[in-house]
N, C-alpha and C. Protein backbone atom coordinates (compact mmCIF):
# COMPACT_ATOMS: atom_id res chain seq x y z
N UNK A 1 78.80 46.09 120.00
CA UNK A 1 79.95 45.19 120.04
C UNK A 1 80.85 45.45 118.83
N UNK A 2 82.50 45.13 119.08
CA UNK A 2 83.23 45.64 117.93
C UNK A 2 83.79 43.97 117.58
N UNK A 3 83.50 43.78 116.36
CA UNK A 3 84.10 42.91 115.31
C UNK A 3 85.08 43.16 115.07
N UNK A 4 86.08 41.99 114.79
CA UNK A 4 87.05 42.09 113.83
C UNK A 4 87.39 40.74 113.08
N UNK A 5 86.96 41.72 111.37
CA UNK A 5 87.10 40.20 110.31
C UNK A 5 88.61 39.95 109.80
N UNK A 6 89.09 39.29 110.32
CA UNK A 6 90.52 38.81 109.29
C UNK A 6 90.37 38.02 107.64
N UNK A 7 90.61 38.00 106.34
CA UNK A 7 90.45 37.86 105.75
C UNK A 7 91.96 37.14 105.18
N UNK A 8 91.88 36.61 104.21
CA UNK A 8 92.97 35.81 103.67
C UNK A 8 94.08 37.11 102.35
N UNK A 9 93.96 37.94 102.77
CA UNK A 9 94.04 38.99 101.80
C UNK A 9 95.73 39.52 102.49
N UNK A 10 95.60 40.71 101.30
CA UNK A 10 96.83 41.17 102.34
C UNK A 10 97.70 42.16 103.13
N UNK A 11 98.39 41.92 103.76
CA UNK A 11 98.51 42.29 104.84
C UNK A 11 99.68 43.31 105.06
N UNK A 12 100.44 43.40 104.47
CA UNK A 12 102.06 43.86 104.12
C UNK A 12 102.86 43.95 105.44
N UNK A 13 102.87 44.68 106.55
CA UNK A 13 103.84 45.20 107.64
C UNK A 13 102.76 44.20 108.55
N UNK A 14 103.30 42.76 109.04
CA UNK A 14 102.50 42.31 110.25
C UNK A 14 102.86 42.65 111.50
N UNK A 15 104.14 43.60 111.35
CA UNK A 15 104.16 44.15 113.12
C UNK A 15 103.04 45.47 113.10
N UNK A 16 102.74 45.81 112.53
CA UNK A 16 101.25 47.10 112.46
C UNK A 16 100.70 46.69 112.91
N UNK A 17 99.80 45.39 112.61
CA UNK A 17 98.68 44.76 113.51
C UNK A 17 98.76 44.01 114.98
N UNK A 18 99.97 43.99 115.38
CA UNK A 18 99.87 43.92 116.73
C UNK A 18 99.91 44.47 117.57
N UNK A 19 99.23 44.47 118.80
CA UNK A 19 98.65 44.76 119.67
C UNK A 19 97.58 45.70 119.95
N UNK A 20 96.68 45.65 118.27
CA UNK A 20 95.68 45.80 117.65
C UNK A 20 94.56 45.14 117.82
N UNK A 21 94.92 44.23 118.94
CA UNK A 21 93.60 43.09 118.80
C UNK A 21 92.61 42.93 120.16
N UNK A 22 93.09 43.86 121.58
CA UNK A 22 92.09 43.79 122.90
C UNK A 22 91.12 45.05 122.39
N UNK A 23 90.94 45.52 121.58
CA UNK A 23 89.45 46.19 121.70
C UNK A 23 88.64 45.66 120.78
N UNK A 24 88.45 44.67 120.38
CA UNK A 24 87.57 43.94 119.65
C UNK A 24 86.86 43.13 120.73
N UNK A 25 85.48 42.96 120.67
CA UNK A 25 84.73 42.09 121.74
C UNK A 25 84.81 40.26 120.80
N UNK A 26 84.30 40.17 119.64
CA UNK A 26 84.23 38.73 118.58
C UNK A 26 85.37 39.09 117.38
N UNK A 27 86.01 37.87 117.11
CA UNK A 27 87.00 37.97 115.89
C UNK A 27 85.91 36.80 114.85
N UNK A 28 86.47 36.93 113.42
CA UNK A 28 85.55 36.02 112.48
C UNK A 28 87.21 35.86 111.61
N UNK A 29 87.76 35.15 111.26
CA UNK A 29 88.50 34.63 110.21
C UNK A 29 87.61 33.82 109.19
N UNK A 30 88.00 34.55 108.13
CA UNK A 30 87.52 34.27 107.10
C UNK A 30 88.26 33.08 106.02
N UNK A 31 88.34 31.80 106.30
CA UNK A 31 89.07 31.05 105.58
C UNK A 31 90.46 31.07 106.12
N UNK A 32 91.29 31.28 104.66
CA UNK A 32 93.31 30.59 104.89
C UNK A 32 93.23 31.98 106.15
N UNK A 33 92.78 33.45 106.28
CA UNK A 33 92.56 34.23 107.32
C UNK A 33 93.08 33.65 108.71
N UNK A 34 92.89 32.26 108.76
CA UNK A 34 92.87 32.03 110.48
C UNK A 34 94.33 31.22 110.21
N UNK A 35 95.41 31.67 109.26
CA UNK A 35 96.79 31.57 109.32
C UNK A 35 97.25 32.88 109.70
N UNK A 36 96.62 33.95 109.43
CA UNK A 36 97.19 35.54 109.87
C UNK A 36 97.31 35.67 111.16
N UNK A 37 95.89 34.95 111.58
CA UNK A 37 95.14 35.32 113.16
C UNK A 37 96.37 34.01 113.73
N UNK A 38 96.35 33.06 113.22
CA UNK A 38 97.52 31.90 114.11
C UNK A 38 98.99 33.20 114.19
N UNK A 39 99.48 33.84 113.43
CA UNK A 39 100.50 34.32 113.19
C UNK A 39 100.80 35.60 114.11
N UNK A 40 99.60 35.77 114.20
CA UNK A 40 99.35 37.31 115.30
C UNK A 40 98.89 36.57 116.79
N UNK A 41 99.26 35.46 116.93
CA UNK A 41 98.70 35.08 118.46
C UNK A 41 96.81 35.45 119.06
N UNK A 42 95.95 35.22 117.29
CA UNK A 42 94.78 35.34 118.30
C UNK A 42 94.45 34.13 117.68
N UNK A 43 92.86 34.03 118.62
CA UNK A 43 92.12 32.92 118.80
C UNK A 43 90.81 33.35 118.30
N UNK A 44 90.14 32.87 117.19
CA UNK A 44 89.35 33.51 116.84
C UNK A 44 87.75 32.87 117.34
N UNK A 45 86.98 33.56 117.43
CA UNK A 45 85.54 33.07 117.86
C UNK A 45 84.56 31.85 116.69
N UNK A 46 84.92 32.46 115.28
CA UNK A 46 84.23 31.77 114.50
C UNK A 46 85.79 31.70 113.16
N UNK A 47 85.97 30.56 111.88
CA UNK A 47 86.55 30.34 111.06
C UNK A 47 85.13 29.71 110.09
N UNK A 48 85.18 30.96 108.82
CA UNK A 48 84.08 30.84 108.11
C UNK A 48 84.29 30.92 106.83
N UNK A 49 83.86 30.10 105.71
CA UNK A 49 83.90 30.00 104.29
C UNK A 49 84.32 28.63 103.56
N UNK A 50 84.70 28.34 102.53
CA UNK A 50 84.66 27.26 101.91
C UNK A 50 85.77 26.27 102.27
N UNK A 51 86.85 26.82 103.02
CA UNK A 51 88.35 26.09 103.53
C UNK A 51 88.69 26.16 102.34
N UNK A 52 89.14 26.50 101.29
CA UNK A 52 89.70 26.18 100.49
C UNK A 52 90.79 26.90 100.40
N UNK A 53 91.18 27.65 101.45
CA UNK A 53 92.59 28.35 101.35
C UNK A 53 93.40 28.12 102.60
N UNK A 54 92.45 27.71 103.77
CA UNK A 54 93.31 27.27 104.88
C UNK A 54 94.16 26.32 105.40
N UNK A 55 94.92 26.49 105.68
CA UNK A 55 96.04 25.06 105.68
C UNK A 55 95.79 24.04 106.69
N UNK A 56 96.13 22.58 106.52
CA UNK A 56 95.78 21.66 107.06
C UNK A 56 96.12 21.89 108.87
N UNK A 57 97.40 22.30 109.07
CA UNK A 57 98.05 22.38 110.37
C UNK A 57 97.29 23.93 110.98
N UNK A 58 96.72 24.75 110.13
CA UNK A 58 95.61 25.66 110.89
C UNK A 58 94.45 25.25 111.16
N UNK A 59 93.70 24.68 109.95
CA UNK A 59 92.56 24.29 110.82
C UNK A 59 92.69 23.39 112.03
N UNK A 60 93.24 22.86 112.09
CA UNK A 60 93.36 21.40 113.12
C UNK A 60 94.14 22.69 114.78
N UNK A 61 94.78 23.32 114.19
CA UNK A 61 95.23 24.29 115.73
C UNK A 61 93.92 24.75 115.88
N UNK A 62 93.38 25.69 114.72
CA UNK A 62 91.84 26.65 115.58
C UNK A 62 91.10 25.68 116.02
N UNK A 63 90.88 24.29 115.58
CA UNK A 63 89.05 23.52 116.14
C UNK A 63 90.16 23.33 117.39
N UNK A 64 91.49 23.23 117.48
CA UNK A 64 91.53 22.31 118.74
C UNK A 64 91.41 23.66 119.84
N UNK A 65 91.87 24.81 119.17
CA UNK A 65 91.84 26.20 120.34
C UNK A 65 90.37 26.70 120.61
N UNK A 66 89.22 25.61 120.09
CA UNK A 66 88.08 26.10 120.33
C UNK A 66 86.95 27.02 119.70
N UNK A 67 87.91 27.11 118.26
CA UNK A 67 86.69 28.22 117.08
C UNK A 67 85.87 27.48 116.78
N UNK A 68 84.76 27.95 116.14
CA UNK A 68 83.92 27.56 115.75
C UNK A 68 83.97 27.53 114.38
N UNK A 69 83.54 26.57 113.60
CA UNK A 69 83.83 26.43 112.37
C UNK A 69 82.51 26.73 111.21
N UNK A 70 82.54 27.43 110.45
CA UNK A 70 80.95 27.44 109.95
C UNK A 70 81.34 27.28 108.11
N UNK A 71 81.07 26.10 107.90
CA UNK A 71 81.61 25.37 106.77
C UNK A 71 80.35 25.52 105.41
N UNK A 72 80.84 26.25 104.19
CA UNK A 72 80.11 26.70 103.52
C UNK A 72 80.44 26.04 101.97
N UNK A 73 79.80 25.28 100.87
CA UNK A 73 80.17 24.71 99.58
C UNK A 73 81.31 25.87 98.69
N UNK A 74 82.22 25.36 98.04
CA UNK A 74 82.53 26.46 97.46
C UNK A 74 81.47 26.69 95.80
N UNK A 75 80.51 25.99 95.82
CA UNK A 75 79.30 26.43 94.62
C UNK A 75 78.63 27.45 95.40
N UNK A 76 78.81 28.83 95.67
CA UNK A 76 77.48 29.45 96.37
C UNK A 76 77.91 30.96 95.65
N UNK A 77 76.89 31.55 95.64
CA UNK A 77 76.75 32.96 95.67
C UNK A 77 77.45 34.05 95.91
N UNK A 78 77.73 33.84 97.55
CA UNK A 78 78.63 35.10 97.99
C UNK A 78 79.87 34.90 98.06
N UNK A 79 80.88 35.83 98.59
CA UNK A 79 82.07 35.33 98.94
C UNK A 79 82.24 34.80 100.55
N UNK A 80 82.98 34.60 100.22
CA UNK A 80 83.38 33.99 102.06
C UNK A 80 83.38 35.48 102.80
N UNK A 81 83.82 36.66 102.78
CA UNK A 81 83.53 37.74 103.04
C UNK A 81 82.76 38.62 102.99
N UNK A 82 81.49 38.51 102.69
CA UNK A 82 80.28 38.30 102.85
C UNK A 82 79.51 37.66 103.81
N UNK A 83 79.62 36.37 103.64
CA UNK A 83 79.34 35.43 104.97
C UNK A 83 79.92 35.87 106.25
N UNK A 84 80.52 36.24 106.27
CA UNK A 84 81.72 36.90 107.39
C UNK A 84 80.59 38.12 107.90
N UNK A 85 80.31 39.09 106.99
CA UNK A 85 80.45 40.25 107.46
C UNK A 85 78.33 40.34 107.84
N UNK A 86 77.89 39.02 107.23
CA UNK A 86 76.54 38.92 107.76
C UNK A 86 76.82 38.15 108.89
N UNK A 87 77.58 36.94 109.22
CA UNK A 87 77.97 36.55 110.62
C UNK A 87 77.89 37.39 111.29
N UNK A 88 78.58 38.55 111.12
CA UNK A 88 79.30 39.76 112.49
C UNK A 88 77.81 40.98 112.83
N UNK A 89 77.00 40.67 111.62
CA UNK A 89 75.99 41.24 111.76
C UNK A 89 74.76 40.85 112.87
N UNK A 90 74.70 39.76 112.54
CA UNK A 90 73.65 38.38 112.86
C UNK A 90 73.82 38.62 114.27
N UNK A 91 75.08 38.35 114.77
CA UNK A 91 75.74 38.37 116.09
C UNK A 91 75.81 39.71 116.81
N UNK A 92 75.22 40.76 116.55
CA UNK A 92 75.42 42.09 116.75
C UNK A 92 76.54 42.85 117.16
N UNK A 93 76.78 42.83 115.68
CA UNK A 93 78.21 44.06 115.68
C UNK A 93 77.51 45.23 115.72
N UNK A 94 78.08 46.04 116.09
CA UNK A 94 77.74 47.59 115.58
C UNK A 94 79.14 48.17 115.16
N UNK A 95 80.29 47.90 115.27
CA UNK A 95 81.24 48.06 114.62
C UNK A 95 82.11 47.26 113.99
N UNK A 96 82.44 47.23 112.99
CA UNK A 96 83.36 45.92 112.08
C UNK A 96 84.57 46.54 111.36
N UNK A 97 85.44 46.42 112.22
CA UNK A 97 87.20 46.00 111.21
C UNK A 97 87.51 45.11 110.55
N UNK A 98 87.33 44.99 109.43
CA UNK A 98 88.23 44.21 108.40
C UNK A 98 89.47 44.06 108.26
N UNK A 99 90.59 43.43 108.53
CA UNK A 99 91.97 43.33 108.02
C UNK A 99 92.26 42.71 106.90
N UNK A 100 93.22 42.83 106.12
CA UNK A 100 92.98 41.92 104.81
C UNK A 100 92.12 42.54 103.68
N UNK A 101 91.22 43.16 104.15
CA UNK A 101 90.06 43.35 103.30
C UNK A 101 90.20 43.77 101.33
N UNK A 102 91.46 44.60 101.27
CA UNK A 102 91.93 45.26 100.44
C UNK A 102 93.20 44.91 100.04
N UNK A 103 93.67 44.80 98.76
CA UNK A 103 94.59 44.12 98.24
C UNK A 103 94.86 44.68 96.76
N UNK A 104 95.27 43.19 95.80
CA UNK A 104 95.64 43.52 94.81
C UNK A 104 94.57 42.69 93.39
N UNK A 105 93.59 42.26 94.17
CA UNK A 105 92.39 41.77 93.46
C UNK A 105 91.20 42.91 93.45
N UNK A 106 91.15 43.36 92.32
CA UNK A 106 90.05 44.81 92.22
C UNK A 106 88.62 44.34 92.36
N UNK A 107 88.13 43.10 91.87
CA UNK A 107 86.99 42.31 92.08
C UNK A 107 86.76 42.32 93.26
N UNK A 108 87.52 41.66 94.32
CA UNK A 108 87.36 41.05 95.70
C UNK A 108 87.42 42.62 96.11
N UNK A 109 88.26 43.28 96.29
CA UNK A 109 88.50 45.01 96.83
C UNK A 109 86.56 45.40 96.57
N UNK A 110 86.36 45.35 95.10
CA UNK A 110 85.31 46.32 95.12
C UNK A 110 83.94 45.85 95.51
N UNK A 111 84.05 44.28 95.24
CA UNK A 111 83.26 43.44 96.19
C UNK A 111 82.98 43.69 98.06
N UNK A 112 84.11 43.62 98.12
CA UNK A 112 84.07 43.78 99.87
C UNK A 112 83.51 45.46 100.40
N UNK A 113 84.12 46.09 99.86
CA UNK A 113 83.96 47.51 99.86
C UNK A 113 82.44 47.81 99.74
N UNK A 114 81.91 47.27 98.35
CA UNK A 114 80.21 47.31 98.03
C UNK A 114 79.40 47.01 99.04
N UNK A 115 79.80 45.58 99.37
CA UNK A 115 78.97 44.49 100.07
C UNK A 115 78.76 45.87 101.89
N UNK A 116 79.70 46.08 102.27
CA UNK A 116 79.98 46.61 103.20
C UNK A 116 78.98 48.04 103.51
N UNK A 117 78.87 48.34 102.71
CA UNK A 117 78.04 49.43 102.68
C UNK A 117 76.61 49.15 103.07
N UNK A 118 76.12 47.97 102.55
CA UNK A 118 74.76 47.89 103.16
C UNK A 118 74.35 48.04 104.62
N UNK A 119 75.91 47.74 105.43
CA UNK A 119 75.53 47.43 106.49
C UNK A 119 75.62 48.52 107.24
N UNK A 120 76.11 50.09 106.58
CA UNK A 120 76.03 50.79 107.07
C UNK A 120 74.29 51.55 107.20
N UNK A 121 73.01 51.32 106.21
CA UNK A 121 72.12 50.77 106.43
C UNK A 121 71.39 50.04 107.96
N UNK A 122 71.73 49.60 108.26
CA UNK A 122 71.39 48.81 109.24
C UNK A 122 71.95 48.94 110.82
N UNK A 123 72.96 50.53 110.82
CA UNK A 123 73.09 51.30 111.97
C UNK A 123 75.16 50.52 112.35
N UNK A 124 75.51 49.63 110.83
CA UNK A 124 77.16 48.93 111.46
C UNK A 124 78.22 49.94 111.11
N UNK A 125 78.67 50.30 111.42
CA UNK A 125 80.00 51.12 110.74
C UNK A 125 81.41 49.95 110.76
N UNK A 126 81.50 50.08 109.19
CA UNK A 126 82.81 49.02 108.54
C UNK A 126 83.86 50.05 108.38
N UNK A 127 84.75 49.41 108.60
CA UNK A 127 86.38 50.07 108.39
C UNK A 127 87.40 49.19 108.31
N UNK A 128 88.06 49.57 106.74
CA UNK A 128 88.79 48.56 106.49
C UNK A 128 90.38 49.17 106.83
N UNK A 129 90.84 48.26 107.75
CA UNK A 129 92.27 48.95 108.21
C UNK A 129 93.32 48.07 107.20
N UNK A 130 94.57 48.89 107.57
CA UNK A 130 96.22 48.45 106.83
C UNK A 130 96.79 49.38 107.25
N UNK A 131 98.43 49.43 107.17
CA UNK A 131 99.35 50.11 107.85
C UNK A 131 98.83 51.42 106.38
N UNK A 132 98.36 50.97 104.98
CA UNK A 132 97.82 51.91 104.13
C UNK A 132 97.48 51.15 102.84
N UNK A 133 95.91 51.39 102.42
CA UNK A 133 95.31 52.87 102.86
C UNK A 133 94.63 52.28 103.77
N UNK A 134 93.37 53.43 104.87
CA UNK A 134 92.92 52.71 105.86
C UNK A 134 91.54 53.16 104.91
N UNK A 135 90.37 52.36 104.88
CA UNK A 135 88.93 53.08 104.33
C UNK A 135 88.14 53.24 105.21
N UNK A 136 87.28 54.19 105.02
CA UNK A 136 86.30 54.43 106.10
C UNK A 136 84.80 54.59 105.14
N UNK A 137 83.85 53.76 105.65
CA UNK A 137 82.59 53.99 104.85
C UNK A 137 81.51 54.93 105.51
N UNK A 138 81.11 56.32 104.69
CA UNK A 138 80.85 57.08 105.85
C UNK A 138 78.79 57.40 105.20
N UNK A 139 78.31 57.71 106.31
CA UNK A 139 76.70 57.27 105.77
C UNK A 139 76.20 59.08 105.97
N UNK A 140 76.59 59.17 107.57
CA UNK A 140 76.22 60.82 107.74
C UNK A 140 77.49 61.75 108.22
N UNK A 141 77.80 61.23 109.08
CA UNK A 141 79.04 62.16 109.59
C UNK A 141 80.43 60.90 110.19
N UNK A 142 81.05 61.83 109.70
CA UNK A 142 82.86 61.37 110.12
C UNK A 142 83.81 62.02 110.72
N UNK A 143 84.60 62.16 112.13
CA UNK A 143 85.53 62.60 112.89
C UNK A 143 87.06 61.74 112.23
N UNK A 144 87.33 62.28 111.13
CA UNK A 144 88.59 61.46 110.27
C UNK A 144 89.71 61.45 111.21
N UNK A 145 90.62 60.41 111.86
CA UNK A 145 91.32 60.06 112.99
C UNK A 145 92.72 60.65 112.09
N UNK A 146 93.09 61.45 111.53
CA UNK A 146 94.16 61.46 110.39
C UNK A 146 94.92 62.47 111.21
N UNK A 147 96.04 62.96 110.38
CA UNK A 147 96.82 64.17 110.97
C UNK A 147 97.52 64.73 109.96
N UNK A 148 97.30 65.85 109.69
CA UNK A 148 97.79 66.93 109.44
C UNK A 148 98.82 66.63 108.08
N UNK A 149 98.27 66.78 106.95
CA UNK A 149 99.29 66.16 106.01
C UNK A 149 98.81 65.18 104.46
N UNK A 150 98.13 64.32 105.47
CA UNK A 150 97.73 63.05 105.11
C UNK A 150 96.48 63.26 104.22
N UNK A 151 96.98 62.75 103.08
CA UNK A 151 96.16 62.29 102.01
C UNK A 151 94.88 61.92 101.95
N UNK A 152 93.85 62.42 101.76
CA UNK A 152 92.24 61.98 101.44
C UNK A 152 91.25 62.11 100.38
N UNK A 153 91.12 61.02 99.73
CA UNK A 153 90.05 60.77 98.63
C UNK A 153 89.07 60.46 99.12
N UNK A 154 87.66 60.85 98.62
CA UNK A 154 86.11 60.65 98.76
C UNK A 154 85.67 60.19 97.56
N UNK A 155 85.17 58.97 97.33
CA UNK A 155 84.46 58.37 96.80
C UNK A 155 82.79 58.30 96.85
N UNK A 156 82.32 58.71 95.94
CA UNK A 156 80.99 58.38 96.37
C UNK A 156 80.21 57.11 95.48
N UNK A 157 79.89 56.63 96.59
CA UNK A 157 78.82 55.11 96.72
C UNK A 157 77.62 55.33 96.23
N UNK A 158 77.13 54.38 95.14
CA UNK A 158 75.59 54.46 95.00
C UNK A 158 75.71 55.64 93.71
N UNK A 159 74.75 56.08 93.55
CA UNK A 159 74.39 56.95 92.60
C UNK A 159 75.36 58.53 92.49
N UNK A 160 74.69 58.62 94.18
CA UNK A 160 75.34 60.35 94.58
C UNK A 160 75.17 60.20 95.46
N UNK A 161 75.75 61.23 96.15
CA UNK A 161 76.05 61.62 97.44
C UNK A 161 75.94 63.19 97.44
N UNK A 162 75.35 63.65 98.43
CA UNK A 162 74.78 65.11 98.29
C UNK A 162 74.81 66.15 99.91
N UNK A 163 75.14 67.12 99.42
CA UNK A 163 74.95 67.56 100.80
C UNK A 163 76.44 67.41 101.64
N UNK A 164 77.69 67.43 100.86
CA UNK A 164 79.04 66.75 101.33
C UNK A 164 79.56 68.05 101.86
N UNK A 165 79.74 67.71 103.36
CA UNK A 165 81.14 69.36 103.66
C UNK A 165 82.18 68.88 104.25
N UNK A 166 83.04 69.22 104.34
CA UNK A 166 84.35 69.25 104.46
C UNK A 166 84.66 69.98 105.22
N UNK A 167 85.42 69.98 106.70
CA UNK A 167 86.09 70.90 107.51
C UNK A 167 87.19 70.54 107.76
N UNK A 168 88.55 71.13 107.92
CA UNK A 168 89.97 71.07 108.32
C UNK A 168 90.42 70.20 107.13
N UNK A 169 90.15 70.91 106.04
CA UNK A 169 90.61 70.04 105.15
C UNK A 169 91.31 71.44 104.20
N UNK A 170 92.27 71.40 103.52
CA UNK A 170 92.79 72.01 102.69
C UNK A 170 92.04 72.48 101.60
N UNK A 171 91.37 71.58 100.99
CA UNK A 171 89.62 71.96 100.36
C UNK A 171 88.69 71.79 100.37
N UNK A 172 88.27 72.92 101.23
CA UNK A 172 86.87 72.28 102.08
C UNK A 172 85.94 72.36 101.01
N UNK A 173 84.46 71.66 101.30
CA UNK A 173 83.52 71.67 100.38
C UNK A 173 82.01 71.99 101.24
N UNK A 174 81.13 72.63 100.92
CA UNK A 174 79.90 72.93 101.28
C UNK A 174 78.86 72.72 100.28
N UNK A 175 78.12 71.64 100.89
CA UNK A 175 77.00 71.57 100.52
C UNK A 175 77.25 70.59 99.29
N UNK A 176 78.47 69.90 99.09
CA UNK A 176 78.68 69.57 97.47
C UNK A 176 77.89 68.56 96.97
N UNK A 177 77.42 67.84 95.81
CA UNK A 177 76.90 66.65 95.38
C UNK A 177 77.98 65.81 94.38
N UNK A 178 78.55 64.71 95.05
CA UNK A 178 79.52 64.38 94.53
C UNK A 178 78.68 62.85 93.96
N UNK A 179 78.77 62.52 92.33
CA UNK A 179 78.13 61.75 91.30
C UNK A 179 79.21 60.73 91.59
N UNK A 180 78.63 59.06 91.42
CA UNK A 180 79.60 58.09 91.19
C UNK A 180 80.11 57.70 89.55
N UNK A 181 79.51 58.76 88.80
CA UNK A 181 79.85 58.30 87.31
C UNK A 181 81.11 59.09 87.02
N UNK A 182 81.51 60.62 87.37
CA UNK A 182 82.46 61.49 87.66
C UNK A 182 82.97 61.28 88.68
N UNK A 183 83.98 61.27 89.30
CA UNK A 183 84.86 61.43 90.62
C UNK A 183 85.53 62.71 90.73
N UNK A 184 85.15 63.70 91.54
CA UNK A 184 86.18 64.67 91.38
C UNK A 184 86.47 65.10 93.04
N UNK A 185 86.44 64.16 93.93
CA UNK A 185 86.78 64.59 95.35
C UNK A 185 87.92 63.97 95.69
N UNK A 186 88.87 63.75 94.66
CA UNK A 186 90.32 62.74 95.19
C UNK A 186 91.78 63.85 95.54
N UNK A 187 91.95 62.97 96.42
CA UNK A 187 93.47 63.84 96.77
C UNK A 187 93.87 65.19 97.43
N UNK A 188 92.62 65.07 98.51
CA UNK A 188 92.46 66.42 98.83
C UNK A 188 93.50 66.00 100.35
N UNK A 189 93.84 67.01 101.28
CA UNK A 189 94.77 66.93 102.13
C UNK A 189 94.27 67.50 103.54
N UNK A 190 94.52 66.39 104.52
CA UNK A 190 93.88 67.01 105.91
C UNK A 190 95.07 68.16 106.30
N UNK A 191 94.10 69.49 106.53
CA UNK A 191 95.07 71.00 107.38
C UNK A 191 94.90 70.84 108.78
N UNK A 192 93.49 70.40 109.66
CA UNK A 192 93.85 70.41 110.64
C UNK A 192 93.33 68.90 111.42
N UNK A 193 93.75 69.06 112.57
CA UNK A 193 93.44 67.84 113.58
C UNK A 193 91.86 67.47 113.47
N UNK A 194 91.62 66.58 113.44
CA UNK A 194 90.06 65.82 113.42
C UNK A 194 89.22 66.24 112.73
N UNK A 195 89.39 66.60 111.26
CA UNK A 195 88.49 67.11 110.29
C UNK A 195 87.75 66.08 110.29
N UNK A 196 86.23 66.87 109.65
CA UNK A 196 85.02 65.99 109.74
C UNK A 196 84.99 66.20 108.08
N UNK A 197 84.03 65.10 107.97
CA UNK A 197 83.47 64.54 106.55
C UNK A 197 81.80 64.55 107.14
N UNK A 198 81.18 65.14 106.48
CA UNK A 198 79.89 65.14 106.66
C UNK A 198 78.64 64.89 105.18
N UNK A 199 77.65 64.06 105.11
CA UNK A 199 76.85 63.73 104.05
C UNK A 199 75.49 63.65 104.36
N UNK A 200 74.53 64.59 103.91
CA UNK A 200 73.23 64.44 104.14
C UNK A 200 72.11 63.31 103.23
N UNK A 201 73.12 62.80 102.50
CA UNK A 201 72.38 62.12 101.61
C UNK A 201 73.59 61.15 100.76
N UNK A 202 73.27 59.74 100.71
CA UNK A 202 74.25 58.82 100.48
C UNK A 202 75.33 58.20 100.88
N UNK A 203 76.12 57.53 100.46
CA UNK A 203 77.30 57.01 100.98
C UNK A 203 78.60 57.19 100.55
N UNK A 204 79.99 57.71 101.19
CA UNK A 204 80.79 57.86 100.90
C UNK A 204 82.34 56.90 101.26
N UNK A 205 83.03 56.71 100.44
CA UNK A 205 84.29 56.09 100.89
C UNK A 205 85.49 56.84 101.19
């Protein structure tokens, strides 16, 4: 099943995200989130986290359009995006879009981004979309949807990442071990149509 988390984050070009929203099977708004989702004409399945960002005249439209509300203290642990993205789990996603996810808060960015990775672990593939950048969290192999031109940094997650190749890429790489204490896989450029990203060991962004 494909998820999609809306988040209270932001968003820049809201005509991008429409008519972005019939291949998702469950939506999750994450908090003030279910003002984006009111704004884009959806209806979301679940509205989850502390309310403390959602506006009075949204919540009262989603309970009356039928979401489900899953109401959390704002004293707790995780973020509301977190809760979200174990909701979408719980419920069996096997794929999860984030909107929102990424912004201009480096905490919340590297938070969501982190958190996200576990679940690639557990067989989910997360992808955080925007008109830009789009992220992709990649565990073994990747068919990069890009074209010809377009800008690509690799990040590696966790310790290392090992075993990295690169095809249709302007600089390809074989076999590489790319360290998270050094970064040196940024800014490389897709040459041809549907280059792959491939990793035998670790996680990459």
């Amino acid at each position: 099943m494909e998820f999609l988390i809306l988040t209270n984050g932001e968003y820049s070009d809201m005509d991008w995200y429409r008519g972005k929203v019939d291949r998702f099977d469950r939506v999750i708004c994450v908090d003030g989130g279910a003002g984006r989702a009111r704004e884009l004409g959806i209806i979301p399945d679940w509205v989850v986290g502390d309310m403390d960002s959602i506006c009075e005249g949204d919540r009262l439209f989603m309970k009356k359009a039928g979401a489900v509300f899953e109401v959390h203290p704002p004293e707790k642990d995780f973020t509301d995006t977190q809760i979200a993205l174990e909701l979408a789990a719980r419920e069996g996603a096997r794929e999860i879009t984030i909107w929102g996810g990424i912004g201009s808060r480096l905490d919340h960015n590297l938070s969501n981004i982190l958190s996200a990775t576990s679940l690639l672990a557990r067989g989910i593939n997360v992808l955080f979309e925007s008109p830009s950048p789009v992220v992709y969290l990649v565990k073994d192999r990747l068919v990069l949807p890009g074209r010809p031109g377009d800008t690509v940094s690799l990040i590696a997650l966790g310790e290392k990442a090992s075993g990295v190749d690169l095809s249709g890429f302007k600089y390809p790489l074989n076999e590489a071990t790319l360290e998270s204490n050094w970064q040196w896989a940024i800014s490389n450029v897709i040459k041809e149509t549907n280059p792959v990203i491939r990793s035998t060991r670790g996680r990459l962004m």
